[in-house]
Structures are given as C-alpha cells and as structure tokens.
C-alpha atoms as a PDB file:
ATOM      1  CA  UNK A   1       0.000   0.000   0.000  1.00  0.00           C
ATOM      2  CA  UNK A   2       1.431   3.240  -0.641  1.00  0.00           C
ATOM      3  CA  UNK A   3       2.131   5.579   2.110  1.00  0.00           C
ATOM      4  CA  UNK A   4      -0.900   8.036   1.309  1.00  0.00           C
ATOM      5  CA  UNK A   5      -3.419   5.535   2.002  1.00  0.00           C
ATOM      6  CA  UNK A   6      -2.013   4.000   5.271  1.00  0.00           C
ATOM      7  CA  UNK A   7      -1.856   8.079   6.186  1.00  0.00           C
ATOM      8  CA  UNK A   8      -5.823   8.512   5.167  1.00  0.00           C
ATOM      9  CA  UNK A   9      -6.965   5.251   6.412  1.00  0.00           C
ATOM     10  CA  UNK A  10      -5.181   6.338  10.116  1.00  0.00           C
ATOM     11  CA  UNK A  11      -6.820   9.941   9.837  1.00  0.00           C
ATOM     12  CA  UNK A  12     -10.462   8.398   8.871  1.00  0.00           C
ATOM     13  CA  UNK A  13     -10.086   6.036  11.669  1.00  0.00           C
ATOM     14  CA  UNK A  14      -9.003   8.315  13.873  1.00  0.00           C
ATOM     15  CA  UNK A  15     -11.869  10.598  13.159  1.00  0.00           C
ATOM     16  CA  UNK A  16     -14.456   7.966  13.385  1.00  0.00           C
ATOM     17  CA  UNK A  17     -13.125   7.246  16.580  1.00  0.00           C
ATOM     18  CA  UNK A  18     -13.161  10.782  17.474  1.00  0.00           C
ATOM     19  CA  UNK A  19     -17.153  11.340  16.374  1.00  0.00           C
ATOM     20  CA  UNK A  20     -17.887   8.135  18.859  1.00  0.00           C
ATOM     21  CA  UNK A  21     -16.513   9.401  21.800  1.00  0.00           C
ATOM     22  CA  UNK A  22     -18.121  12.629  21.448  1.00  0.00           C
ATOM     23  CA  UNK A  23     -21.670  11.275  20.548  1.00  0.00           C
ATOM     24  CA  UNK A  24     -21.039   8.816  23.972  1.00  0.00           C
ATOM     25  CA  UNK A  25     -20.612  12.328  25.932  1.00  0.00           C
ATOM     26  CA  UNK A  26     -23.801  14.323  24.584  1.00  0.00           C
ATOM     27  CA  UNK A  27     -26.445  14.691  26.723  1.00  0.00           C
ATOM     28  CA  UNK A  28     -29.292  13.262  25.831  1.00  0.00           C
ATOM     29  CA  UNK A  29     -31.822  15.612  24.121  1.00  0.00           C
ATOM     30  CA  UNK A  30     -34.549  17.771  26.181  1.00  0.00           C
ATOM     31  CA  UNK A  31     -37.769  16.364  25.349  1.00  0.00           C
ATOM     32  CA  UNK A  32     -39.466  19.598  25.512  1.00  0.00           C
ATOM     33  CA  UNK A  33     -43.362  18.560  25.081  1.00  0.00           C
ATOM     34  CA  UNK A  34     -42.579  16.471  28.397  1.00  0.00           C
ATOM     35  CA  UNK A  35     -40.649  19.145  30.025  1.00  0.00           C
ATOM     36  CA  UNK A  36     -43.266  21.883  29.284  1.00  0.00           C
ATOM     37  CA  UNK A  37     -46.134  19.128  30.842  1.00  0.00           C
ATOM     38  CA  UNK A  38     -44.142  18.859  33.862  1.00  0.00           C
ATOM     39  CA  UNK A  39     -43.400  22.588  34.523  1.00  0.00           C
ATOM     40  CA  UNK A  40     -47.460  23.438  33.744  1.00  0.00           C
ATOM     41  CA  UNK A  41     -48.468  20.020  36.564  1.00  0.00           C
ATOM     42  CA  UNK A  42     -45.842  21.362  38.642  1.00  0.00           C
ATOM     43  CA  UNK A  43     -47.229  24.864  38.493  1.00  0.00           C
ATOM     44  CA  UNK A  44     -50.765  24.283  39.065  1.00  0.00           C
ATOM     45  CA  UNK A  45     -50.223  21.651  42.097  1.00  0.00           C
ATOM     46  CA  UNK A  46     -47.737  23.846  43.842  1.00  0.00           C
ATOM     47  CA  UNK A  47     -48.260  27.327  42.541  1.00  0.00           C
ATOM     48  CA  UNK A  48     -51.948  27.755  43.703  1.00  0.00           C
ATOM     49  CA  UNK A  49     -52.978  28.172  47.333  1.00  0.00           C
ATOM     50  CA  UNK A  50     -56.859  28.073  48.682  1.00  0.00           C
ATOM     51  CA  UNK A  51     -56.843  31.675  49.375  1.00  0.00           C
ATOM     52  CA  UNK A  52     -58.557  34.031  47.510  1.00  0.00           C
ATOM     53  CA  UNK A  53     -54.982  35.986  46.978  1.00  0.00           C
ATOM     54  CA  UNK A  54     -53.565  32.974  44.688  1.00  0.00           C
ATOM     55  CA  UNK A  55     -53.678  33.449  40.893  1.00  0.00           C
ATOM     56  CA  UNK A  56     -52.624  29.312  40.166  1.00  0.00           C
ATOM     57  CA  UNK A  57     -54.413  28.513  37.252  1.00  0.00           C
ATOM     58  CA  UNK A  58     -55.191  32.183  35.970  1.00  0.00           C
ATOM     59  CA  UNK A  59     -51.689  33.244  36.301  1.00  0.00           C
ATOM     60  CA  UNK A  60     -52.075  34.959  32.490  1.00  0.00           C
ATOM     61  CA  UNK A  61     -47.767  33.566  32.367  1.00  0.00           C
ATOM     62  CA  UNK A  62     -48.924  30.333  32.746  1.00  0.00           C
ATOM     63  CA  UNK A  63     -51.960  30.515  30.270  1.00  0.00           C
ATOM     64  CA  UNK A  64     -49.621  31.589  27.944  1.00  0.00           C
ATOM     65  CA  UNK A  65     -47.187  29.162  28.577  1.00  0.00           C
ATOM     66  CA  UNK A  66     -49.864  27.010  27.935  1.00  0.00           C
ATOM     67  CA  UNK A  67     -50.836  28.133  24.794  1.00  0.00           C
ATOM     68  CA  UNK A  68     -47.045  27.767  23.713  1.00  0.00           C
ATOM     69  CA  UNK A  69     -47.186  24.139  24.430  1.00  0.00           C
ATOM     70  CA  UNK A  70     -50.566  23.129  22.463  1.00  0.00           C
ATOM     71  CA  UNK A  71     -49.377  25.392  19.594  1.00  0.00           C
ATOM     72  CA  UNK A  72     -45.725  23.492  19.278  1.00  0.00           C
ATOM     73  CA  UNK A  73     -43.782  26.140  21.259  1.00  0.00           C
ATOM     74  CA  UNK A  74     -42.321  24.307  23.436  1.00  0.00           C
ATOM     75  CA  UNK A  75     -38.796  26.272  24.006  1.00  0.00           C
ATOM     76  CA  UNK A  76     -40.956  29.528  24.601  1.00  0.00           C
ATOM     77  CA  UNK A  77     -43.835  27.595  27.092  1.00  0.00           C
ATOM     78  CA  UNK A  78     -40.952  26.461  29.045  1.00  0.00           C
ATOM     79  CA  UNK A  79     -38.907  29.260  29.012  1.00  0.00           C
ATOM     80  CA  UNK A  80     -41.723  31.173  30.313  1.00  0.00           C
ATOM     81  CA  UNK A  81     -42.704  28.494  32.816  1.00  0.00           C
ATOM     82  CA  UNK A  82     -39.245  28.490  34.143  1.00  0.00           C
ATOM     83  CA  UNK A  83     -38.938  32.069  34.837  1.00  0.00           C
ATOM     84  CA  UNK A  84     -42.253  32.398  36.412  1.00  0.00           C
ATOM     85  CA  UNK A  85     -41.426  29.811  39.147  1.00  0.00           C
ATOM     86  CA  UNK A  86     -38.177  31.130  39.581  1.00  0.00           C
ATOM     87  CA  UNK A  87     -40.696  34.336  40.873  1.00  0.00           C
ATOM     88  CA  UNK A  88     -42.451  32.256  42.722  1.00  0.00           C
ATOM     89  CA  UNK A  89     -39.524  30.864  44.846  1.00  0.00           C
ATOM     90  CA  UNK A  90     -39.529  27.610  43.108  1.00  0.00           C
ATOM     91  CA  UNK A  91     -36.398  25.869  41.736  1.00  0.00           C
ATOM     92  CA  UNK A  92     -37.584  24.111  38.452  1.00  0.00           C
ATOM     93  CA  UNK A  93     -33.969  23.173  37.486  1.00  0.00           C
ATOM     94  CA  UNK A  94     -33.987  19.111  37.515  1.00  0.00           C
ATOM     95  CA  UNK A  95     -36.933  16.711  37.964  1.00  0.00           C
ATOM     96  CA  UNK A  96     -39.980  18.398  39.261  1.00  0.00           C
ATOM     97  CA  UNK A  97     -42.188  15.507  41.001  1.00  0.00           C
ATOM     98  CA  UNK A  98     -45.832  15.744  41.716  1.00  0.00           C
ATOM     99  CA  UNK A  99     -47.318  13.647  44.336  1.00  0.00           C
ATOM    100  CA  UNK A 100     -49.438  11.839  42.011  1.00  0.00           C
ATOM    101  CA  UNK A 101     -46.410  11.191  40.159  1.00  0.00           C
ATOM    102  CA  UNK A 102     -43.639   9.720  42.854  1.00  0.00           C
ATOM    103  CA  UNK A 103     -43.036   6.215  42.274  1.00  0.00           C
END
C-alpha cells in the first residue's frame, strides 16, 4: 500500500473514533413537550394556594405558557414556565415531582 493511504486510512479512523466518543458524551436531548407538561403540573399543584390571593391557574404567564405548548412552542412555554417559578420561589432546574407522580 502506498504511504498516502495508510496516512488517510489512520486519519479516517481516527476521526471515526473521534465522532464516537463525542456522541457517547452528549447529553441526551430535552424532550421539551414532556418538560413543558411537567413545569405546567408542577405549576398548578404547587403554585396555587386556597386563598382568595392565589392566581394558580389564571396566572395569564402560565396561560400563555400554555398556549405555547398546544401550539408546538415548546422552548418559549418552558422558558416562560421556568422564569415564572423562579418568581415564585420555586427551583424548576432538575426533575420536578408531583405527588401523584412519585413512584
């Protein structure tokens, strides 16, 4: 084999090898539709009170969040969704668990 070709078959291989290890590292993708699900249950179990000061469910933020989700925006409803419990005092970095949901 000529020299060229041992050179190009080491720098493909070492490329391919190179892609692998990177793709291994990724983290796995957001699934946003879930994400945005979780943030609105999480929001409307925690975020409303019985007292007649709570907005919960007509928190016009989360209604719009809302809206982003059922119209495919899911990057915007959870964007939103994440800032607005921020406000509340809420820390919706991670898993977000409702009781319904604990296993």
């Amino acid at each position: 084999m000529s020299r060229y070709v041992i050179g190009a078959v080491f720098v493909y291989s070492a490329a391919l090898i190179a892609a692998s290890v990177a793709s291994a590292q990724a983290p796995p993708p957001v699934d946003l539709k879930a994400r945005c699900s979780e943030l609105l249950e999480f929001f409307d179990w925690y975020g409303a009170d019985r007292s007649e000061n709570s907005d919960g469910a007509r928190n016009h933020t989360r209604i719009a969040a809302g809206i982003d989700c059922t119209n495919g925006r899911y990057a915007e409803g959870v964007a939103a969704m994440e800032a607005l419990l921020k406000r509340k005092g809420f820390d919706p970095s991670g898993s977000l668990a409702t009781p319904w949901k604990v296993k």
